[in-house]
Each structure stands twice: as C-alpha cells, then as structure tokens.
Protein backbone atom coordinates (compact mmCIF):
# COMPACT_ATOMS: atom_id res chain seq x y z
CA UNK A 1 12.31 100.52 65.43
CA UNK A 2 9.70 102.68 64.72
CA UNK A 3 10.77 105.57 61.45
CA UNK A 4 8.50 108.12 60.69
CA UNK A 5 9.46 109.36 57.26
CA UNK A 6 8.59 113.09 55.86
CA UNK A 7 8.16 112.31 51.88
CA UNK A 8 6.47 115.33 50.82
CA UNK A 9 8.52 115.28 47.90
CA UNK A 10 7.09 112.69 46.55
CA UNK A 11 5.38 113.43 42.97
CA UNK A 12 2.13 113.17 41.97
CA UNK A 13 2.93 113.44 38.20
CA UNK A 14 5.24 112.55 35.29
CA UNK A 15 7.17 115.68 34.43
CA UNK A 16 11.46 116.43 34.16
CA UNK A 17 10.95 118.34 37.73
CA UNK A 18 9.77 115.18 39.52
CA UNK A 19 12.79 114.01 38.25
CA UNK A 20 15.65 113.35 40.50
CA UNK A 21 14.83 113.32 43.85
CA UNK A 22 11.67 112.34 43.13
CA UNK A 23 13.24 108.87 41.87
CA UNK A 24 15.05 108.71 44.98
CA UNK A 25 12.62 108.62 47.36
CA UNK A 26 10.68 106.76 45.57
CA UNK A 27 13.64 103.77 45.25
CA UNK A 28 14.33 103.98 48.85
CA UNK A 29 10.37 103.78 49.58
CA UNK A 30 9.85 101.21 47.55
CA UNK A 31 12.95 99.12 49.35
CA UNK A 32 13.03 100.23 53.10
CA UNK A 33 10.79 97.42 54.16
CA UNK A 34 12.81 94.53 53.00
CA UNK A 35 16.10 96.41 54.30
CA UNK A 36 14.64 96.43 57.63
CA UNK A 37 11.81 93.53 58.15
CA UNK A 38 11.60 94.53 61.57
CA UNK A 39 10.59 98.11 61.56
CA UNK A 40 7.67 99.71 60.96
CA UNK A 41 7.46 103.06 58.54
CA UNK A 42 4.81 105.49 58.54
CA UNK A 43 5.37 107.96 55.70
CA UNK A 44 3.93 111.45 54.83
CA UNK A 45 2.84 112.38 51.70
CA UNK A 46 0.63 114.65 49.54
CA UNK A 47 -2.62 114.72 48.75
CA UNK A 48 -1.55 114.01 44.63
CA UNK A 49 1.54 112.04 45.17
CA UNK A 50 2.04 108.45 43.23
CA UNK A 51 3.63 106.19 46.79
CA UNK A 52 5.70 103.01 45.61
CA UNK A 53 4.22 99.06 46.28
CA UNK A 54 5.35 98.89 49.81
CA UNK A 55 2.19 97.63 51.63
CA UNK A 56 4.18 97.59 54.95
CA UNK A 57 4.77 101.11 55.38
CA UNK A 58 1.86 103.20 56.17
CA UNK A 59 0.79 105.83 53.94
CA UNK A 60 -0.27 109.39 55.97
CA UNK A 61 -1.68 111.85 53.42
CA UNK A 62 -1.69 115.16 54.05
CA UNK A 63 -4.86 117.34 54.13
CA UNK A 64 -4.90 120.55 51.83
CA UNK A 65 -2.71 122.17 49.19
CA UNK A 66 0.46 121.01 49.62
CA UNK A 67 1.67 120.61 46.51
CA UNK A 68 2.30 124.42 46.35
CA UNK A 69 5.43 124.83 48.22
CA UNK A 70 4.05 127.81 50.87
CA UNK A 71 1.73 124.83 51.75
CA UNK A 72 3.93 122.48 52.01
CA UNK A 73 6.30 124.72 54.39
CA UNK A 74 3.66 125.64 56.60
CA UNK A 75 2.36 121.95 57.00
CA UNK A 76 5.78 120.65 57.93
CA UNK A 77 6.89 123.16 60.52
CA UNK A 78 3.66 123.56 62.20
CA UNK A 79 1.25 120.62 61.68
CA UNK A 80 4.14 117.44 61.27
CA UNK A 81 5.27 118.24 64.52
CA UNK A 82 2.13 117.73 66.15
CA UNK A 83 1.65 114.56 64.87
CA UNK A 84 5.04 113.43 65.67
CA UNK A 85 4.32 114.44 69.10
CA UNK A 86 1.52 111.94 69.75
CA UNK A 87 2.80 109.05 67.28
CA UNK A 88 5.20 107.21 68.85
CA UNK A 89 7.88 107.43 66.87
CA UNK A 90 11.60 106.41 67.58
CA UNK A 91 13.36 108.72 64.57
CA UNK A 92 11.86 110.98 62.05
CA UNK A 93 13.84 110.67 58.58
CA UNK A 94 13.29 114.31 56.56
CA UNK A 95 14.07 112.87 53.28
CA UNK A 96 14.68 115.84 51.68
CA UNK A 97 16.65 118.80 52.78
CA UNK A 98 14.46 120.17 55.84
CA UNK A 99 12.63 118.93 59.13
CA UNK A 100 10.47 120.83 61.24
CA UNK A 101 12.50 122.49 63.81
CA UNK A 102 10.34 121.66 66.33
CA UNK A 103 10.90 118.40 65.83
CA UNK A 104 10.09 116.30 68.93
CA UNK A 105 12.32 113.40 68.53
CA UNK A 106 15.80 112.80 66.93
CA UNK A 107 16.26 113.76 63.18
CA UNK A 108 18.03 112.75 60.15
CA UNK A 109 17.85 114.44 56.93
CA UNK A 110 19.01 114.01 53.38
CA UNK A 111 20.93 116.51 51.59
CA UNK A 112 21.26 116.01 47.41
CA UNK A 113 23.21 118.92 46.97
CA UNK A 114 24.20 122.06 47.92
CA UNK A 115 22.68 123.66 44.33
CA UNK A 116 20.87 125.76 45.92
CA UNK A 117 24.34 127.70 47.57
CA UNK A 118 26.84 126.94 44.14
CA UNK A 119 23.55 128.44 41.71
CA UNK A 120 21.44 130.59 43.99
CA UNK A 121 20.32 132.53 40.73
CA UNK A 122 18.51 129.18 39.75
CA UNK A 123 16.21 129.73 42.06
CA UNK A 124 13.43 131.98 43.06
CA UNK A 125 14.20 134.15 45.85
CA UNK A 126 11.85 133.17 48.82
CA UNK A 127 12.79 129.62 47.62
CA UNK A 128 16.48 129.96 48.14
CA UNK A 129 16.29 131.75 51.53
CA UNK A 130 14.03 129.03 52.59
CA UNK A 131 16.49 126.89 51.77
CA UNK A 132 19.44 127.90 52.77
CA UNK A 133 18.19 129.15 55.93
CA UNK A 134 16.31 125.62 57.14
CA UNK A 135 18.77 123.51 56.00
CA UNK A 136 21.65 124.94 57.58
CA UNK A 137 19.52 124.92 60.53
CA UNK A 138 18.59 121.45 59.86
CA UNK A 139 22.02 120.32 59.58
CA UNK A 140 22.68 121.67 62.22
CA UNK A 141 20.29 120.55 64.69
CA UNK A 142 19.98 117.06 63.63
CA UNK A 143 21.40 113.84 64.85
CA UNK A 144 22.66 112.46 61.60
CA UNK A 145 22.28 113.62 57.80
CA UNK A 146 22.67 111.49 54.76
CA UNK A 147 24.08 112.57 51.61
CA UNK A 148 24.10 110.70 47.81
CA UNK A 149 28.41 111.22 47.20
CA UNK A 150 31.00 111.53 49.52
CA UNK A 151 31.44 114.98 47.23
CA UNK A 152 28.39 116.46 48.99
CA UNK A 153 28.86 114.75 52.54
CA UNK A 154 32.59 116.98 51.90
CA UNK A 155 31.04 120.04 50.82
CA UNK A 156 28.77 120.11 53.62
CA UNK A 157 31.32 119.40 56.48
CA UNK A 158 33.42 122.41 54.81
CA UNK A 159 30.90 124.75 53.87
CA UNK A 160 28.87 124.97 57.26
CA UNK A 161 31.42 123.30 59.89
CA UNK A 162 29.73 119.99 60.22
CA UNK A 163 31.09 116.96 62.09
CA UNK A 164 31.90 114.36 59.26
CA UNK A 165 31.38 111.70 61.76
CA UNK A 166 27.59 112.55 61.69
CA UNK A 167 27.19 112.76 57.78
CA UNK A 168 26.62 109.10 55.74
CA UNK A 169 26.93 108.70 52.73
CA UNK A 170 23.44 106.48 50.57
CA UNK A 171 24.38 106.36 46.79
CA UNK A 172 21.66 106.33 44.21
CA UNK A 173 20.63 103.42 42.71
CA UNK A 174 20.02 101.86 38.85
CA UNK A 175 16.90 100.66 38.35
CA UNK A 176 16.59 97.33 36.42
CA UNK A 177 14.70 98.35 33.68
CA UNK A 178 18.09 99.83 32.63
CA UNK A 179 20.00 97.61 30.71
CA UNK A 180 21.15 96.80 27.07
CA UNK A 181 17.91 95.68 24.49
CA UNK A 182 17.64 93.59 22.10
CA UNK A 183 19.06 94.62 18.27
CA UNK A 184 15.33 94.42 17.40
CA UNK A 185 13.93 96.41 20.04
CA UNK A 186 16.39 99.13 19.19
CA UNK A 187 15.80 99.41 15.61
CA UNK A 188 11.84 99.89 16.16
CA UNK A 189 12.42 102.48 18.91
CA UNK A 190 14.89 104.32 15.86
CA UNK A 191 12.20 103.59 13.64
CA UNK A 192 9.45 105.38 15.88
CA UNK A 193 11.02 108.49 16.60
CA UNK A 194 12.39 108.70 13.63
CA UNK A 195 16.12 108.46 15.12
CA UNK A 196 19.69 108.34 13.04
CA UNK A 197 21.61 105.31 12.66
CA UNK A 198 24.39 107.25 14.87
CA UNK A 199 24.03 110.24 17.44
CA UNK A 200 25.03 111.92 20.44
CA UNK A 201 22.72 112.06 23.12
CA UNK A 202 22.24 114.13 26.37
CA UNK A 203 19.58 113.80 29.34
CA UNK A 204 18.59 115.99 31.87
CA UNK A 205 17.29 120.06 32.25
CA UNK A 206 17.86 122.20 30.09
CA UNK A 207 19.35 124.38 32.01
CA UNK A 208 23.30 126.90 32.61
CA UNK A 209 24.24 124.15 35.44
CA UNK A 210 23.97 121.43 33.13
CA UNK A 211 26.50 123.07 30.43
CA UNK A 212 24.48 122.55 27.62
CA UNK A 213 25.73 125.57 25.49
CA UNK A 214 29.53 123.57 25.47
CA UNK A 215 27.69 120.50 24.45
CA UNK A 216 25.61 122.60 21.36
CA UNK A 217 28.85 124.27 20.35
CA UNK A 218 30.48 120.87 20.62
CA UNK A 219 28.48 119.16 18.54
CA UNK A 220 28.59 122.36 15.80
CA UNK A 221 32.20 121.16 15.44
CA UNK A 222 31.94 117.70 14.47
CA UNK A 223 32.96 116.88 11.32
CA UNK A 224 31.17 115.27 9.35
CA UNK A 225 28.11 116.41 11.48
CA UNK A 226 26.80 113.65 14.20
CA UNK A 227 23.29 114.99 15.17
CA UNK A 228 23.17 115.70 19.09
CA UNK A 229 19.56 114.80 20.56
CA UNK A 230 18.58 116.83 23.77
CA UNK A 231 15.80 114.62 26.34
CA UNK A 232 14.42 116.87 28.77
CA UNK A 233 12.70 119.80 30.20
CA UNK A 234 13.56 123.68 29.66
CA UNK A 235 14.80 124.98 32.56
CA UNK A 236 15.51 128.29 33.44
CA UNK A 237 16.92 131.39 31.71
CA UNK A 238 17.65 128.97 28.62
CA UNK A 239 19.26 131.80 26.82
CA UNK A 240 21.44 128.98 24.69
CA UNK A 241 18.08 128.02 22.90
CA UNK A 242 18.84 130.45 19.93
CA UNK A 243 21.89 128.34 18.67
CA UNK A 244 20.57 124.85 19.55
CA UNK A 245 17.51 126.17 16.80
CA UNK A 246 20.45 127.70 14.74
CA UNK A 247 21.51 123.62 14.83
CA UNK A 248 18.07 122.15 14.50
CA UNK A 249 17.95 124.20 11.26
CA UNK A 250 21.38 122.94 10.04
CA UNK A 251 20.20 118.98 11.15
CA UNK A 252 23.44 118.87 13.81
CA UNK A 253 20.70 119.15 16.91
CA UNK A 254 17.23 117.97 18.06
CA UNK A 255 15.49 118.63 21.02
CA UNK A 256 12.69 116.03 22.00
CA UNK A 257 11.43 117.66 25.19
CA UNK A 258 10.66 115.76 28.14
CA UNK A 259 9.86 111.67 27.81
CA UNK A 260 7.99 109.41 29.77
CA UNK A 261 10.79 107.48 32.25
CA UNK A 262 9.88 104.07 30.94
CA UNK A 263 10.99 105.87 27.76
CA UNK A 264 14.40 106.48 28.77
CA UNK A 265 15.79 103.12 28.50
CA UNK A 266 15.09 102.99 24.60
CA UNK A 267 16.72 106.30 24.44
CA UNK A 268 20.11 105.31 26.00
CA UNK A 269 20.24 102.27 23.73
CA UNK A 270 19.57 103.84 20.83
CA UNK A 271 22.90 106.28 20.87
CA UNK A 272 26.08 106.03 19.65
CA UNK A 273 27.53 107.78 23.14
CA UNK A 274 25.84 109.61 25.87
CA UNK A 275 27.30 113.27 26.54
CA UNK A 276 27.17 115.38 30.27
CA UNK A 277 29.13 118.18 30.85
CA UNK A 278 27.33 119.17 33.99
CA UNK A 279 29.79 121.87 36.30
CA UNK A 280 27.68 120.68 39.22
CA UNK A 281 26.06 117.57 40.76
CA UNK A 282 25.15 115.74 43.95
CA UNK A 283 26.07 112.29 42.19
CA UNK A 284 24.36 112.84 38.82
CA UNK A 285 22.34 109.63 37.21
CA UNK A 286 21.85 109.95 33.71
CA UNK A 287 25.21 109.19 33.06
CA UNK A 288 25.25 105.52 35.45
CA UNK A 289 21.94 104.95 33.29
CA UNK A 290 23.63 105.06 29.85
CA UNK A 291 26.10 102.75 31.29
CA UNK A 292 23.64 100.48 32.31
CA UNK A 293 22.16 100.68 29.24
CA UNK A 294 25.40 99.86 27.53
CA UNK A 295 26.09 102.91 25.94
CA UNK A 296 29.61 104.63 26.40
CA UNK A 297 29.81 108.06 28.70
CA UNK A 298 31.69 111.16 27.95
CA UNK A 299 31.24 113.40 31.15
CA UNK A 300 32.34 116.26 32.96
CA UNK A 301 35.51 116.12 35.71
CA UNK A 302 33.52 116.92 38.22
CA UNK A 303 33.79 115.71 42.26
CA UNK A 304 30.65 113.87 41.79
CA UNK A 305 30.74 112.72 38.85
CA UNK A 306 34.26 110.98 39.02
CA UNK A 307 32.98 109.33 41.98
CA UNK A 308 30.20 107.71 40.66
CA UNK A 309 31.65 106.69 36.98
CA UNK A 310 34.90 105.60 37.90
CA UNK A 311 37.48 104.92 35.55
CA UNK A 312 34.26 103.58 32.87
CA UNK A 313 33.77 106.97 31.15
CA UNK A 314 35.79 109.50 29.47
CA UNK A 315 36.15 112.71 31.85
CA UNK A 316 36.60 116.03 30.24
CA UNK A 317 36.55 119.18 32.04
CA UNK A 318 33.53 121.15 31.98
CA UNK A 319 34.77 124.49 30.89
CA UNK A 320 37.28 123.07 27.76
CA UNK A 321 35.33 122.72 24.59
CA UNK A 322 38.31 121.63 22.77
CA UNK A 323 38.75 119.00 24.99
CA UNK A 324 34.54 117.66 24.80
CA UNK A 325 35.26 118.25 20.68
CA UNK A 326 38.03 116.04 20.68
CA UNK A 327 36.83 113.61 22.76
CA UNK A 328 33.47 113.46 20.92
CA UNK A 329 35.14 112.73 17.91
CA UNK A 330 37.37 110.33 19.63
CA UNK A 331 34.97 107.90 21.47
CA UNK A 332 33.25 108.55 17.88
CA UNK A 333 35.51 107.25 15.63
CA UNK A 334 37.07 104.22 17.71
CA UNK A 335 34.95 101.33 18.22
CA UNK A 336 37.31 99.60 20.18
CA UNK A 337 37.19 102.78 22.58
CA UNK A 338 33.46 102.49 22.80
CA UNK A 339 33.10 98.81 23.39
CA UNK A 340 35.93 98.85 26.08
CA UNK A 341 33.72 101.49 27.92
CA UNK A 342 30.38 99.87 27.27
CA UNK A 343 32.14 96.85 29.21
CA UNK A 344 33.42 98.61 32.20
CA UNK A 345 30.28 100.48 32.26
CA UNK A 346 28.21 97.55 32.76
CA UNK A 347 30.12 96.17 35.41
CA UNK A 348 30.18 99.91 37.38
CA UNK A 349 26.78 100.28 36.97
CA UNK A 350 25.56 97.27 39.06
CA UNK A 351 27.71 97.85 41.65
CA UNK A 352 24.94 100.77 42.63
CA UNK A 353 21.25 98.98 43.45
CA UNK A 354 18.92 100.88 45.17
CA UNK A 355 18.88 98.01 47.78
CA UNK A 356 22.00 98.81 48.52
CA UNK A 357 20.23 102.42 49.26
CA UNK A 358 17.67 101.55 51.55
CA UNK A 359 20.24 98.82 53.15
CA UNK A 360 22.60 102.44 53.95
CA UNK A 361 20.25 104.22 54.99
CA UNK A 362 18.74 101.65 57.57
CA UNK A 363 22.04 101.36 58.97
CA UNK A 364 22.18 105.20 59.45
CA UNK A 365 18.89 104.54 61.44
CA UNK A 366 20.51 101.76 63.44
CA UNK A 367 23.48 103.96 64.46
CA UNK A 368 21.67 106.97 65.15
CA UNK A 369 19.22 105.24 67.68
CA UNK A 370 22.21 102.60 69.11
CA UNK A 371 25.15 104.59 69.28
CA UNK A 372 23.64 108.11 68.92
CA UNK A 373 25.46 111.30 67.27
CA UNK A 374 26.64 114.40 68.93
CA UNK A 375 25.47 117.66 68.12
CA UNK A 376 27.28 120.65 67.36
C-alpha cells in the first residue's frame, strides 16, 4: 500500500491558528507508520512546516511560497497532480478539506467541519468560496472522506446529499502530556503567572463561534466574584472585548493571550473548572484536554460536543446564560460534583488516543483500495 498524503496544512510555527487541525495532522503523522508497518507514506509539505518524528514516511517539500494560501491553491491543483501522476501511488489522502481535482488516482479527504457553511462571515470572501466550492466538489468526487464526529460525517451526508456509507468517522486524539500534575507542580505554575487559588478557565479563539460574550457575562454574575481566565488568540470581529476589559478592570476576567502548547497542560491543572460554550464544533478538544488533565468541564449542548464528553461534563445550552450562571456556581460550590466529574473525565478521556486515529484512518485506506466506494 502505497499513500501519498497532501499535508500542506501542516504549520511551520507556534501560534492559536496552527491550532487545531494543525494538531491533527500532526498526531496522525506522527502515528500512521506504526498503524500500518507495511505501507509506505510520502507526504507533502511546506517549505516552513515543523513534520512529526516519523522517519518512515517521506518528507516532499514544496518549492515556493506556499504558506500564503493563493500559493498554496495553485500548487495543489496544478503542480500535486503532476507529481501524483508519475509517483506511483495507490491512494492520495487530502488531509484537509480539498484535493486537486485532477487527481489521478482515488481520493480521500478529511472534513473538520462544515464552519466554513454554519459562519461564512468568519471568513474572508475568496476564502469561503474556495472553500465551499472545492470541497463540495471534493466530496463529491472522492472515493471516501473522513470526518472527526459522527456530528460532521451527519451534517455532511444531509447538507450536500452524500452517501453515508462512504463517510468514516477518525476521532481526535489526547496527547499524553495531558494528564493531572503533581500538587507541587501546580502551585509553582500558580505562582508564575501569578494565578488565583480558584478560577474559571476557557481555551480556544477568541472569537462569536466560540460564545465567549455568554461566558464574560457569566462570569459578571458570580457571586462572590470567581475570576474567569481567557487562553488564546483574538479572533475576528471581537466586538465583546469592551466588557471582558470592563471585567479585567473589576478583577472578575483576565485574558493571557495565546500560550505555548506545552503550556497548556499547567493551565488545565491549575483551574477550579474549565468553561466552553462553543454553538459550533467538529468535535472540539479543549474540553477532552481539561478532562485529561483532571479538571471538571462545563460545556455547551452541542452535537459534537455531547459526543465527545459523554455523560463526564455538565452540558448547558449555548444560548441560556442563566443556565451557564447556575451551573458555574453549581460545579463551583460542590466538591463532590467536581470530583465525581474529574473521575469520569479521566476515564472518557483515554478512551480517545491518537493511535486509535491513525489505526481509523488506515482502515479507511484498507477499505477504500479492497472493497472500493461508489461515487455519486
């Protein structure tokens, strides 16, 4: 089995857009190999991007700017399939959204979401016709596409008439390095940052999708006052940034910015609870990371959210602030609450390695080339 692999995505830098699907193909990367010993993975990347230790898949850089997405575009739908055409190759895997269409052998893609359709004002407008556009086409054309819940892998099949039979399902992973420190640890990490004994935290983009206005307002109820500490980059139109200064001032809020990943860990021990009243995700990982971490989850009803946290966090639905206020103060106030969901949340978060990510998506290979997929 011979998988060419289209990992353009692939980061070249620490920053909050590198983020999330940056961490995913970098996980599956990193495990492919070991999933499937008897393959052999060539994988395309950019000229600045930071590959995984996988010394059995070969690295293919390519040439020029492609960093800048116009780049980027034009190298994968006009120079990608001219290297596919002479390479060999049994399956290309587009790990992110969009193959070349002129792809000359069978295709599967992964979808994260459908963000792109739900919040088309989040993006810029040549980047959401792009998207929309090749990705339905993608979908379309290719033999088998892999989505991160079984919420996506049913918004796709509804949204743009899809077979189910040809969508898979690859949940993210937890990385290791996510799990509960020692007392110690914690209390120098406080001591660093200069952290409170107790607080809410939240992690992820500052950004409308996300919800973080109901979290602000929230936390502006709590009585007495628990501060609420924001990790992560400003996204866009960020127009809730007036009242979470309004809260800095009053010492209910604090926004840190973005933090290094190896960071994060510390961060997620540190809090009393872990807050995310996202109104959309693909699967959404913060909130499995907390849990790893130890740390109880208040989150957001959600599809995709109730699918990956189970019955281990309180859900709250994202649109009722009363609700997120008195369940704040709830998970706050009993500690039997929060160490009955620090429990169950260790035990949910390990059932999600990111071998168990690779191992999926391997099989998806295995199927595709075996049984093949019919097209609509």
């Amino acid at each position: 089995m011979r998988i060419a692999l289209n990992a353009m995505l692939l980061a070249g830098e620490a920053s909050y857009r590198s983020a999330g699907i940056h961490r995913y193909l970098y996980e599956v990367l990193r495990r492919l190999p070991e999933a499937a010993p008897e393959a052999a993975f060539t994988a395309f990347i950019g000229p600045r991007a930071l590959p995984p230790p996988a010394p059995r898949i070969r690295w293919v850089r390519a040439a020029g700017p492609t960093h800048r997405p116009w780049a980027r575009i034009l190298w994968e739908q006009m120079v990608l399939p001219l290297l596919l055409a002479r390479g060999g190759w049994d399956l290309l895997h587009a790990m992110a959204f969009v193959a070349p269409l002129a792809a000359p052998l069978p295709v599967t893609v992964t979808v994260y979401d459908l963000s792109f359709v739900r919040y088309p004002e989040a993006f810029r407008a040549p980047n959401r016709i792009y998207l929309r556009l090749f990705t339905r086409l993608t979908c379309r054309r290719a033999a088998g596409i892999l989505t991160i819940s079984q919420a996506v892998r049913a918004e796709l099949a509804a949204r743009w008439r899809l077979p189910p039979e040809r969508i898979a399902v690859a949940y993210p992973g937890v990385d290791e390095r996510f799990r509960p420190l020692s007392p110690e640890a914690v209390a120098a990490f406080r001591a660093r940052r200069g952290l409170p004994d107790r607080f809410v935290l939240y992690v992820g983009t500052l950004e409308p999708r996300k919800n973080v206005a109901l979290l602000l307002e929230a936390a502006a109820r709590l009585s007495p006052p628990i501060p609420l500490i924001l990790v992560g980059g400003r996204g866009w139109k960020a127009a809730f940034l007036r009242r979470l200064r309004e809260l800095e001032g009053e010492g209910r809020a604090r926004w840190v910015g973005f933090v290094p990943e190896e960071e994060l860990p510390a961060w997620y021990n540190a809090a009393t609870l872990f807050a995310y009243p996202s109104r959309y995700e693909g699967f959404g990982m913060p909130p499995l990371e907390a849990m790893a971490c130890g740390t109880p989850v208040i989150a957001s009803r959600i599809p995709a959210l109730q699918e990956g946290l189970g019955e281990a966090a309180l859900l709250v639905d994202p649109d009722d602030l009363d609700g997120w206020v008195a369940a704040l103060r709830r998970l706050l106030d009993a500690e039997d609450l929060r160490e009955a969901l620090r429990a169950r949340g260790l035990a949910r978060a390990r059932s999600f390695p990111w071998a168990a990510t690779a191992e999926a998506t391997v099989r998806f290979y295995n199927k595709i080339l075996t049984e093949g997929t019919p097209r609509r």
